[in-house]
N, C-alpha and C. Protein backbone atom coordinates (compact mmCIF):
# COMPACT_ATOMS: atom_id res chain seq x y z
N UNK A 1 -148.19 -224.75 -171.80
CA UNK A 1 -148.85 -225.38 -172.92
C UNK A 1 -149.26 -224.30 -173.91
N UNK A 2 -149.27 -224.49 -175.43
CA UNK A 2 -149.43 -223.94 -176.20
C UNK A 2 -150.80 -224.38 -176.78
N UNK A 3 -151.78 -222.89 -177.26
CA UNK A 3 -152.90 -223.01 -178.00
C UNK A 3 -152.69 -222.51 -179.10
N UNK A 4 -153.68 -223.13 -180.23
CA UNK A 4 -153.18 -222.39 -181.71
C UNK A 4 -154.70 -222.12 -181.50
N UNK A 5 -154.71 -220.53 -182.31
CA UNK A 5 -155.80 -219.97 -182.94
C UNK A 5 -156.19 -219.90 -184.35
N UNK A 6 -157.46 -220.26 -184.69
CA UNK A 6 -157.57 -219.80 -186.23
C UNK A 6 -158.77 -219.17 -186.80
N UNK A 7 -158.59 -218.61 -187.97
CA UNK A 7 -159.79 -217.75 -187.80
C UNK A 7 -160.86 -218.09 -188.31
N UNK A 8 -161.94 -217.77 -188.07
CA UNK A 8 -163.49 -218.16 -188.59
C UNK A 8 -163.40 -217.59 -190.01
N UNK A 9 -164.24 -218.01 -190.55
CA UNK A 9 -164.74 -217.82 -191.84
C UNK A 9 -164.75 -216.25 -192.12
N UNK A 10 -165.46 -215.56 -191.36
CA UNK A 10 -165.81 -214.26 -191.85
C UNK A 10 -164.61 -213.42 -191.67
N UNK A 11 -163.51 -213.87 -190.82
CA UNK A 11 -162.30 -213.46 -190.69
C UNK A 11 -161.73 -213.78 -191.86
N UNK A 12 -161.53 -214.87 -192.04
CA UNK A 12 -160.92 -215.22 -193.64
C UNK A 12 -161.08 -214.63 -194.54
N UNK A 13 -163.06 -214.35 -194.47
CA UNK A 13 -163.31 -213.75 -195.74
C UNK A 13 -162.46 -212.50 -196.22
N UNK A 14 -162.69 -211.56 -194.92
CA UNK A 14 -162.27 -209.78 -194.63
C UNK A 14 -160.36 -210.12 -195.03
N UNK A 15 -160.32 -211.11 -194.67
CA UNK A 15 -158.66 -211.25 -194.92
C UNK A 15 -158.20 -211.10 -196.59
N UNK A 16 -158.85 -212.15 -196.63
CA UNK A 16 -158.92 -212.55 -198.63
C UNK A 16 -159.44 -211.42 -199.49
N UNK A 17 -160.86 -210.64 -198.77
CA UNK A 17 -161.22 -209.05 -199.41
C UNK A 17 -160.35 -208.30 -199.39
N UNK A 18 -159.76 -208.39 -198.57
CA UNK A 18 -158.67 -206.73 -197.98
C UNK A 18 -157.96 -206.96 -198.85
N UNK A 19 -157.13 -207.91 -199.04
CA UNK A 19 -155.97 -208.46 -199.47
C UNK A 19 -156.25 -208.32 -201.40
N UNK A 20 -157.17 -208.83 -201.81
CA UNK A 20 -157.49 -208.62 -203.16
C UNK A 20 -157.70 -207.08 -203.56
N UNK A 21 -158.59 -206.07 -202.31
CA UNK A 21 -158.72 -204.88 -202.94
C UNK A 21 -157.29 -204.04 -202.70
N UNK A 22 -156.74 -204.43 -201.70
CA UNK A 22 -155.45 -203.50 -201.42
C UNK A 22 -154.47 -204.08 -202.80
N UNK A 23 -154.36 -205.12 -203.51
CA UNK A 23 -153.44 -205.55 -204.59
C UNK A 23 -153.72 -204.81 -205.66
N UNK A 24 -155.47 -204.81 -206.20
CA UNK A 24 -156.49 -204.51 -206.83
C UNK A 24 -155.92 -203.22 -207.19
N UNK A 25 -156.39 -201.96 -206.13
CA UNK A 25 -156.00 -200.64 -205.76
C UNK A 25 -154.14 -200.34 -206.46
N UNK A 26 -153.42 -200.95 -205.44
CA UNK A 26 -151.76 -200.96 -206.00
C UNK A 26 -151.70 -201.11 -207.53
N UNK A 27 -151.74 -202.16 -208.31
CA UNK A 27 -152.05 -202.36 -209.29
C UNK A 27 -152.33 -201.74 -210.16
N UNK A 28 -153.52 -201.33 -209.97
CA UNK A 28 -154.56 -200.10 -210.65
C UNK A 28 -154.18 -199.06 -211.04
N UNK A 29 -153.41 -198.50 -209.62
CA UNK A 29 -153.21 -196.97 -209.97
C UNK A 29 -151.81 -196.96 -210.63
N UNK A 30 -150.94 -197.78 -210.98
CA UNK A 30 -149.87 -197.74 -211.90
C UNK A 30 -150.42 -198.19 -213.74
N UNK A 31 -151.76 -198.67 -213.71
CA UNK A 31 -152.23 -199.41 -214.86
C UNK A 31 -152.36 -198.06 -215.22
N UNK A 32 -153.47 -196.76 -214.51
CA UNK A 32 -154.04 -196.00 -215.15
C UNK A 32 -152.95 -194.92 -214.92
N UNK A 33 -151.76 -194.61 -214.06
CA UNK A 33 -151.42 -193.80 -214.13
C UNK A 33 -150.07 -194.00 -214.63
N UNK A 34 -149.63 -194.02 -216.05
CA UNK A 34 -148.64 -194.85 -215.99
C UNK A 34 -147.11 -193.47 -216.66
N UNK A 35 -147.17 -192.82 -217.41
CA UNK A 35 -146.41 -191.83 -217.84
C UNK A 35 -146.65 -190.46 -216.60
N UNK A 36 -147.01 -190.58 -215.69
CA UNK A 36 -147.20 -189.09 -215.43
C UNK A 36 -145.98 -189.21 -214.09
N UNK A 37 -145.98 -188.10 -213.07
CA UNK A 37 -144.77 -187.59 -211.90
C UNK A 37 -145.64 -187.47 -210.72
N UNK A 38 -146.65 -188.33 -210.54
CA UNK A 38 -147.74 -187.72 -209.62
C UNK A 38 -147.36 -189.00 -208.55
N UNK A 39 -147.08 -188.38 -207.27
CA UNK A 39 -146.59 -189.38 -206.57
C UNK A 39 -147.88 -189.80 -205.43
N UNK A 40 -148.84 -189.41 -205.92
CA UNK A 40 -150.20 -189.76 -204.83
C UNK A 40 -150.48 -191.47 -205.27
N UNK A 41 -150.07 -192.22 -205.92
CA UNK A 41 -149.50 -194.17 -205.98
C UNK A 41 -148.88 -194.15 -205.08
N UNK A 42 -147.72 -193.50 -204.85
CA UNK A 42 -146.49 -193.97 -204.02
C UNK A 42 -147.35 -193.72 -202.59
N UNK A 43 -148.20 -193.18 -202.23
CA UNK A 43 -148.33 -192.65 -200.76
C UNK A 43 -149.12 -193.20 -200.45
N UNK A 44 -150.35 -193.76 -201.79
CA UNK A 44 -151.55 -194.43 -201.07
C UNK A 44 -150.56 -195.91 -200.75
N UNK A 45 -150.06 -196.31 -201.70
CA UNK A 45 -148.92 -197.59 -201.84
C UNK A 45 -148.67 -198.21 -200.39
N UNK A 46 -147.44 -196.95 -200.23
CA UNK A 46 -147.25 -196.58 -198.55
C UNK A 46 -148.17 -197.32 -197.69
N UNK A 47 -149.28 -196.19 -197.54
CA UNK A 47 -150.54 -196.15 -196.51
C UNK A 47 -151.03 -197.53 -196.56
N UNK A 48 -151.61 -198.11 -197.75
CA UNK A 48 -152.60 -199.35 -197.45
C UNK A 48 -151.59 -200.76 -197.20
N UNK A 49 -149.90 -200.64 -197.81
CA UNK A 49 -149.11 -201.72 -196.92
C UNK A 49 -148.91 -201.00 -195.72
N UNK A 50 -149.03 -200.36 -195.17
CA UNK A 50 -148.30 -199.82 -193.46
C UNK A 50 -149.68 -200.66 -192.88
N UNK A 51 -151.18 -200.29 -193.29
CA UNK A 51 -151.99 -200.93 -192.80
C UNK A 51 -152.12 -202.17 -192.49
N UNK A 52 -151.87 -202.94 -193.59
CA UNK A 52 -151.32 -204.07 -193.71
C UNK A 52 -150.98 -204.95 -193.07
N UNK A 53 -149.68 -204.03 -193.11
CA UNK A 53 -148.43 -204.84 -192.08
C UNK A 53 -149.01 -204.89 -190.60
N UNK A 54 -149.53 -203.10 -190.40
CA UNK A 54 -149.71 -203.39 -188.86
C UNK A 54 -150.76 -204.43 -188.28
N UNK A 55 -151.27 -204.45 -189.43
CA UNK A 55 -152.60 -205.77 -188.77
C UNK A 55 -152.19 -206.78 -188.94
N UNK A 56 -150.91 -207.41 -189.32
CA UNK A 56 -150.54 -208.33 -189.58
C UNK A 56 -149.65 -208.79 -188.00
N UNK A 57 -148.90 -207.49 -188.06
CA UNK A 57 -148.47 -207.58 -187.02
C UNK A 57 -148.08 -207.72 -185.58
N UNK A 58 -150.32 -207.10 -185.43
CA UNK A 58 -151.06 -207.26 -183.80
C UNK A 58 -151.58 -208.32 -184.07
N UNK A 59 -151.89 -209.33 -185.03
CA UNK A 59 -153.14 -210.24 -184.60
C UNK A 59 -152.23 -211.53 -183.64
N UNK A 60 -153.07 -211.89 -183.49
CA UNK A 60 -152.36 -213.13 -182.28
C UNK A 60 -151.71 -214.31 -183.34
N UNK A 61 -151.06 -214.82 -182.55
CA UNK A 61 -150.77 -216.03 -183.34
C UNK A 61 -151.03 -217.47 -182.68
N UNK A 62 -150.88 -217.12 -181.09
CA UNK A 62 -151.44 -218.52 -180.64
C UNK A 62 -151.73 -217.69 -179.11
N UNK A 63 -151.69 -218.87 -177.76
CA UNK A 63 -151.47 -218.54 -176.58
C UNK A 63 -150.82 -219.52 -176.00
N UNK A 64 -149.96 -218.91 -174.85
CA UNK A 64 -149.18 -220.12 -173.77
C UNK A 64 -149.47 -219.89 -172.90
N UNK A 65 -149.93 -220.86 -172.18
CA UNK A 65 -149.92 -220.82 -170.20
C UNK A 65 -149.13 -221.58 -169.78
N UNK A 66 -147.96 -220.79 -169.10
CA UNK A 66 -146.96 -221.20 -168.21
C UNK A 66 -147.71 -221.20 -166.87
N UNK A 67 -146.41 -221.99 -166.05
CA UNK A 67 -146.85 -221.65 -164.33
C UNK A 67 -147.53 -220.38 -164.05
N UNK A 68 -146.64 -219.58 -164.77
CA UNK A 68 -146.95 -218.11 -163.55
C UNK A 68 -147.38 -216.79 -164.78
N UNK A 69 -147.37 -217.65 -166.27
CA UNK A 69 -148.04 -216.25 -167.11
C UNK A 69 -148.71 -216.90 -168.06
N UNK A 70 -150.03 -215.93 -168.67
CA UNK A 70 -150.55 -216.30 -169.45
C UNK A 70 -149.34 -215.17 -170.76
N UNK A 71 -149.44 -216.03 -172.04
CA UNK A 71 -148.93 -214.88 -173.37
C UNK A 71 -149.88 -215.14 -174.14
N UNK A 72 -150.05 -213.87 -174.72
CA UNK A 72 -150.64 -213.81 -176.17
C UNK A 72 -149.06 -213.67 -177.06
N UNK A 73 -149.10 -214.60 -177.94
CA UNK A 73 -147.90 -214.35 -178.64
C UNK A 73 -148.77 -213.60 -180.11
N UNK A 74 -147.79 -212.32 -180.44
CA UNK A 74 -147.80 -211.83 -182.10
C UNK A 74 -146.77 -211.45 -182.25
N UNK A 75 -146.07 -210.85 -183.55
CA UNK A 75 -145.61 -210.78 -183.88
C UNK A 75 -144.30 -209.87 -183.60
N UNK A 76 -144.21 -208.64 -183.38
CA UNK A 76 -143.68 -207.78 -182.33
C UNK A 76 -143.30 -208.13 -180.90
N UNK A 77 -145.08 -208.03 -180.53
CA UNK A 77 -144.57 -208.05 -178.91
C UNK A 77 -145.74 -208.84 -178.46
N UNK A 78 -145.54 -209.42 -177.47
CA UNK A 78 -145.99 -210.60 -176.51
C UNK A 78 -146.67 -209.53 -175.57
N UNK A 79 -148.00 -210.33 -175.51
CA UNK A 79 -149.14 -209.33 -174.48
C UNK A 79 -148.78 -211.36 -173.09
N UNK A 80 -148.47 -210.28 -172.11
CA UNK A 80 -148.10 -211.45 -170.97
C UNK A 80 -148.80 -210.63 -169.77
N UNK A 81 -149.88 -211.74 -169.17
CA UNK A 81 -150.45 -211.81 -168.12
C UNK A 81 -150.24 -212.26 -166.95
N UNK A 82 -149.93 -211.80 -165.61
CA UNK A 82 -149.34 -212.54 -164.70
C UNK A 82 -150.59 -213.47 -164.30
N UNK A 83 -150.50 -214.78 -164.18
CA UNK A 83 -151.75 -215.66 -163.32
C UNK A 83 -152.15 -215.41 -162.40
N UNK A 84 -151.42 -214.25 -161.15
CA UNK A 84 -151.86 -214.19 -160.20
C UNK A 84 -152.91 -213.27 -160.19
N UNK A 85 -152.65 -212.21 -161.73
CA UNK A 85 -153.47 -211.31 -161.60
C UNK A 85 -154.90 -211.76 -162.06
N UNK A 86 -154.70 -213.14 -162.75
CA UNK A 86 -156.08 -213.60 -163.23
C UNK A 86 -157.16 -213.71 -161.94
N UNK A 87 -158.73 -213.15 -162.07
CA UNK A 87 -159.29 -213.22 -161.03
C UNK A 87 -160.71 -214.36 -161.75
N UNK A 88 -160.97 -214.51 -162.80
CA UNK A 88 -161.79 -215.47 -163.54
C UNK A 88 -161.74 -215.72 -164.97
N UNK A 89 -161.99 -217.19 -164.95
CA UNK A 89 -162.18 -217.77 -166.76
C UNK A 89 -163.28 -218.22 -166.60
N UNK A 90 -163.56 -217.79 -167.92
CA UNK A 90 -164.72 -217.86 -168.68
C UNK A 90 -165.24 -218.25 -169.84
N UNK A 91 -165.64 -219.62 -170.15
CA UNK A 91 -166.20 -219.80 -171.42
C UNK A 91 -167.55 -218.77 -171.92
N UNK A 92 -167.40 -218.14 -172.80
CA UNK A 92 -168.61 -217.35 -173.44
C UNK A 92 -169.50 -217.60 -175.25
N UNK A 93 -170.59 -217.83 -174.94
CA UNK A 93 -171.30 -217.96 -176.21
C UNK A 93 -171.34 -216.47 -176.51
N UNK A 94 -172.49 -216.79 -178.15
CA UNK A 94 -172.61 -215.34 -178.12
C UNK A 94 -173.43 -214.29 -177.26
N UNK A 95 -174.68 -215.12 -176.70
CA UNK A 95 -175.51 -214.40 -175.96
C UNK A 95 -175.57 -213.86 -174.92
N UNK A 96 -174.39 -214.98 -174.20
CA UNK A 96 -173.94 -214.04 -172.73
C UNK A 96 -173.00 -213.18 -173.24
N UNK A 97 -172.24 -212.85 -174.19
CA UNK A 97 -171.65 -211.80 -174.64
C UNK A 97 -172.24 -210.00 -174.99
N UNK A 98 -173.24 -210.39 -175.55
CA UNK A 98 -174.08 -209.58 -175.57
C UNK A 98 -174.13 -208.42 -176.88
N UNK A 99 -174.16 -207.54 -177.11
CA UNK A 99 -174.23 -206.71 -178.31
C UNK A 99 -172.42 -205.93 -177.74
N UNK A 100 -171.69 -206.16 -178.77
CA UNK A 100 -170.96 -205.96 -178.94
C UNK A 100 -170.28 -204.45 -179.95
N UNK A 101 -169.75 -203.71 -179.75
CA UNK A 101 -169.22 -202.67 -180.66
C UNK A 101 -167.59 -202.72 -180.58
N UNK A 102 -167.15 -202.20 -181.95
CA UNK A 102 -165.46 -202.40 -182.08
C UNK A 102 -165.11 -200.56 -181.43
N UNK A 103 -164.39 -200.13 -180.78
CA UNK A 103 -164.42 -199.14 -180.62
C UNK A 103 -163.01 -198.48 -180.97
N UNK A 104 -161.97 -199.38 -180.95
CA UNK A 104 -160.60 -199.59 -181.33
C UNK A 104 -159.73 -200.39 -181.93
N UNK A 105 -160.10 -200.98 -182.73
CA UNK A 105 -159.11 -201.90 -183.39
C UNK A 105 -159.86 -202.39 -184.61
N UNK A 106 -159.39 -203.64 -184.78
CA UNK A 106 -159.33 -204.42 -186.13
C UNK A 106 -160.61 -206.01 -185.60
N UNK A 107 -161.57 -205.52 -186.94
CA UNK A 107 -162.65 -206.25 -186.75
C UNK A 107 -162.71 -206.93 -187.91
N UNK A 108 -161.81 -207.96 -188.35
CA UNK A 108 -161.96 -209.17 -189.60
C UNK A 108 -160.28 -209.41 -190.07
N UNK A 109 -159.84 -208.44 -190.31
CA UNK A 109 -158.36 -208.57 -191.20
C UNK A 109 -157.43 -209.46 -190.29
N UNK A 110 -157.24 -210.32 -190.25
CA UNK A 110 -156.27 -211.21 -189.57
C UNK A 110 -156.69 -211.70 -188.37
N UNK A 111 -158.06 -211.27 -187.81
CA UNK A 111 -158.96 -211.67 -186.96
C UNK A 111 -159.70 -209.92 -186.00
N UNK A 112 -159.55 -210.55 -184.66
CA UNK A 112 -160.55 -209.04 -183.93
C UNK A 112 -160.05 -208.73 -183.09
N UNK A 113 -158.94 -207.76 -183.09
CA UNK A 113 -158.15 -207.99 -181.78
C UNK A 113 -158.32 -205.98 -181.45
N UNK A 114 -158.04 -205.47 -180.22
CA UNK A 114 -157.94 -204.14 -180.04
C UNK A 114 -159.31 -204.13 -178.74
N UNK A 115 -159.69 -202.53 -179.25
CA UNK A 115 -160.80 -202.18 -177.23
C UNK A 115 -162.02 -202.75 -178.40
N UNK A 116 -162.66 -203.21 -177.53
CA UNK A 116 -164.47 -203.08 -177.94
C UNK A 116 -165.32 -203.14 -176.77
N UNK A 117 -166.50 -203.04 -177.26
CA UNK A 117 -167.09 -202.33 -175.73
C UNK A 117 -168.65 -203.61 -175.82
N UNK A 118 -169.08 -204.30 -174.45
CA UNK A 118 -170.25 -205.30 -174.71
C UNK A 118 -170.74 -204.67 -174.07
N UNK A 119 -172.27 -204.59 -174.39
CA UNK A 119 -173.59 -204.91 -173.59
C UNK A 119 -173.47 -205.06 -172.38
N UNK A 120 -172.46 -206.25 -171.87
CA UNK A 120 -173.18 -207.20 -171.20
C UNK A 120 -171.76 -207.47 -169.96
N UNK A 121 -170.62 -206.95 -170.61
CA UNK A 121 -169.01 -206.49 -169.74
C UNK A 121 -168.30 -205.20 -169.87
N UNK A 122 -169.32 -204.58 -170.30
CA UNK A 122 -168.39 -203.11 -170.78
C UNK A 122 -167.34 -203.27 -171.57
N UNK A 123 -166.16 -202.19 -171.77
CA UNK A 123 -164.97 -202.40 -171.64
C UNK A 123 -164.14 -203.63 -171.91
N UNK A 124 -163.79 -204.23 -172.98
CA UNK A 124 -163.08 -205.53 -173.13
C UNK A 124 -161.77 -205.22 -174.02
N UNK A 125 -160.76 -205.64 -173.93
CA UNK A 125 -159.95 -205.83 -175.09
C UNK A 125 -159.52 -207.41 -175.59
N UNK A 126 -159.60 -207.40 -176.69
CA UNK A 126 -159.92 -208.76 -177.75
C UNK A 126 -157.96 -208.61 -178.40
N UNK A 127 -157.93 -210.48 -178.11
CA UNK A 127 -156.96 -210.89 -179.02
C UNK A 127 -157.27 -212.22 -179.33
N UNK A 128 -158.55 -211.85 -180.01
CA UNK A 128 -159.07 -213.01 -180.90
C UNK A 128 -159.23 -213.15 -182.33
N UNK A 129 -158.84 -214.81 -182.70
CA UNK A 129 -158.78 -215.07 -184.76
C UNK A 129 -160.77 -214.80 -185.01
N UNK A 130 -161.36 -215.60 -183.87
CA UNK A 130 -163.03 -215.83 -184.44
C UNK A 130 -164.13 -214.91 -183.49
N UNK A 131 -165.71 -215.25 -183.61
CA UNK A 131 -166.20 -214.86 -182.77
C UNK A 131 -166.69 -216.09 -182.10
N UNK A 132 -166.81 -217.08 -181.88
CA UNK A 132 -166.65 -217.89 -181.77
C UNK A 132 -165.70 -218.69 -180.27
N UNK A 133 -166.07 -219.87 -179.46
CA UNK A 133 -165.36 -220.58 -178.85
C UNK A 133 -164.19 -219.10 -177.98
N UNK A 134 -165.22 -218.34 -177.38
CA UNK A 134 -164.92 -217.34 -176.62
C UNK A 134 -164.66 -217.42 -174.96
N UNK A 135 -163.25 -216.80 -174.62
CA UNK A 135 -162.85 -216.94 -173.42
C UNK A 135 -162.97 -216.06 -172.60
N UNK A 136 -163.52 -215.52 -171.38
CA UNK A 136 -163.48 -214.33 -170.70
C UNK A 136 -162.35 -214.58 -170.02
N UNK A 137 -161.54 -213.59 -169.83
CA UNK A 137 -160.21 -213.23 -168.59
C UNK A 137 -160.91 -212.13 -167.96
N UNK A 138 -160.94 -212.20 -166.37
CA UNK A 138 -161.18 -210.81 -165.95
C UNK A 138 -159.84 -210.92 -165.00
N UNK A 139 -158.98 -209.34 -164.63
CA UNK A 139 -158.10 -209.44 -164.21
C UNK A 139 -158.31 -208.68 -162.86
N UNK A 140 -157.52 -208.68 -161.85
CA UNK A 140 -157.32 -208.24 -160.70
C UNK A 140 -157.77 -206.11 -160.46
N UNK A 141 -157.12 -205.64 -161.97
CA UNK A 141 -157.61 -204.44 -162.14
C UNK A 141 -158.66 -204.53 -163.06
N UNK A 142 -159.47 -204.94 -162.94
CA UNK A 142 -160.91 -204.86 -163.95
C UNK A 142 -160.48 -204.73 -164.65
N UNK A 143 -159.85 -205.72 -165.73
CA UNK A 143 -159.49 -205.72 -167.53
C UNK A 143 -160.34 -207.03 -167.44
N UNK A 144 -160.97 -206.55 -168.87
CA UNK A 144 -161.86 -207.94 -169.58
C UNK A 144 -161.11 -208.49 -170.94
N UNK A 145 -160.54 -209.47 -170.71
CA UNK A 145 -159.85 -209.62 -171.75
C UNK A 145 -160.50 -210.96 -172.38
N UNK A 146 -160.48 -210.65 -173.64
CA UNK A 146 -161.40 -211.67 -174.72
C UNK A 146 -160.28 -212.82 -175.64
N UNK A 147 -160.15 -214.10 -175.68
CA UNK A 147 -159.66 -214.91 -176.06
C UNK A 147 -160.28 -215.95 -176.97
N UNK A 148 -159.56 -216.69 -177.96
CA UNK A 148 -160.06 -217.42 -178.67
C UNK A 148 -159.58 -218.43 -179.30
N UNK A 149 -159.18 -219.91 -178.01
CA UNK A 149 -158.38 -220.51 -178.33
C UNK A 149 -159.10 -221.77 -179.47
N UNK A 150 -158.51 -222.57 -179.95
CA UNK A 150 -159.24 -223.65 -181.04
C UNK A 150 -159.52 -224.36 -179.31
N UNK A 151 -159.06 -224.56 -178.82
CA UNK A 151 -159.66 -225.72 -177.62
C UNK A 151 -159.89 -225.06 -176.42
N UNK A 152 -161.08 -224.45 -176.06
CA UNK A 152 -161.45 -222.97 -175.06
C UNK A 152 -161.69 -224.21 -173.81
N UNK A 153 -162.28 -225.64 -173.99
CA UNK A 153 -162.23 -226.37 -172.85
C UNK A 153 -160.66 -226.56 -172.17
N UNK A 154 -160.06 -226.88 -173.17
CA UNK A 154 -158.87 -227.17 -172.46
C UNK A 154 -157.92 -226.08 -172.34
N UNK A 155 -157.65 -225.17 -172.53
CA UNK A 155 -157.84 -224.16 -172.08
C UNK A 155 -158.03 -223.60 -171.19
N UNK A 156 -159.48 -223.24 -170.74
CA UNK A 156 -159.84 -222.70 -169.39
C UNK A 156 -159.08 -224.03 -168.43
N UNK A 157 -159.42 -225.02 -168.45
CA UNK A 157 -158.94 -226.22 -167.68
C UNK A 157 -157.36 -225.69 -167.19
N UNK A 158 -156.90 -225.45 -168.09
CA UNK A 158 -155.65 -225.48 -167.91
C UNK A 158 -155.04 -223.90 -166.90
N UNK A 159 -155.83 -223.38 -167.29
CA UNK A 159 -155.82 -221.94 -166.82
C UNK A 159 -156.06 -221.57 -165.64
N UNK A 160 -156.92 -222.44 -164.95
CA UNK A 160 -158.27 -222.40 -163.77
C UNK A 160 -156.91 -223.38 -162.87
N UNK A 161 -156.37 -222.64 -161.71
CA UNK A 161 -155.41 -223.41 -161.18
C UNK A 161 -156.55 -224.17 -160.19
């Protein structure tokens, strides 16, 4: 079965910001720099689409639970979990979550996915659109993996053999 994810508001927002200042920026520096040989446009150009793309490219796009695997599907490559290795699901608010820090990845642009570190589980890696309607995975080798399906009841249900 397939879950679709989508992102919260403040994800949207950081999406729609990024996206206006990175055009903004591109734009700009051909407005003001327009007769000269100075190729520092072309590189920032480069740099803020490579960024871009790559966040475009890790954020999740949905999840499937088959018989025998969980997937995070994106764009590239498929993060696939064996079920057997699943050892608990977990619905999480914010409070049992706890104080949260991003320590590796992407915190708004296409959602929150990469390492971050809680309070309250240590150690987690996130392939989530919101903060919001939060799933704990803990796996067989102590991975805390953070999820965020639109339907986290049905979901875990489905997950929880």
């Amino acid at each position: 079965m397939t879950y679709n994810t989508s992102l919260d508001s403040t994800a949207k927002g950081v999406t729609i910001g990024v996206t206006i200042l990175f055009a903004s920026i591109i734009i700009g520096q051909y407005s003001i720099i327009k007769n000269t040989t100075h190729t520092t446009p072309v590189y920032t150009n480069i740099s803020l689409l490579l960024i871009y793309f790559i966040a475009f490219a890790f954020r999740p796009i949905n999840y499937k639970v088959s018989a025998d695997q969980l997937i995070v599907h994106r764009l590239f490559t498929d993060i696939k979990i064996d079920r057997n290795h699943i050892e608990s699901v977990e619905l999480l608010n914010k409070e049992k979550l706890g104080w949260t820090i991003r320590t590796f990845g992407v915190g708004g642009l296409f959602g929150y996915y990469g390492k971050f570190n809680s309070s309250a589980y240590g150690n987690m890696t996130w392939y989530a659109t919101r903060r919001n309607k939060t799933v704990l995975i803990k796996t067989s080798n102590n991975k805390n993996i953070i999820l965020t399906p639109d339907e986290p009841e049905k979901f875990v249900e489905n997950l929880i053999p």
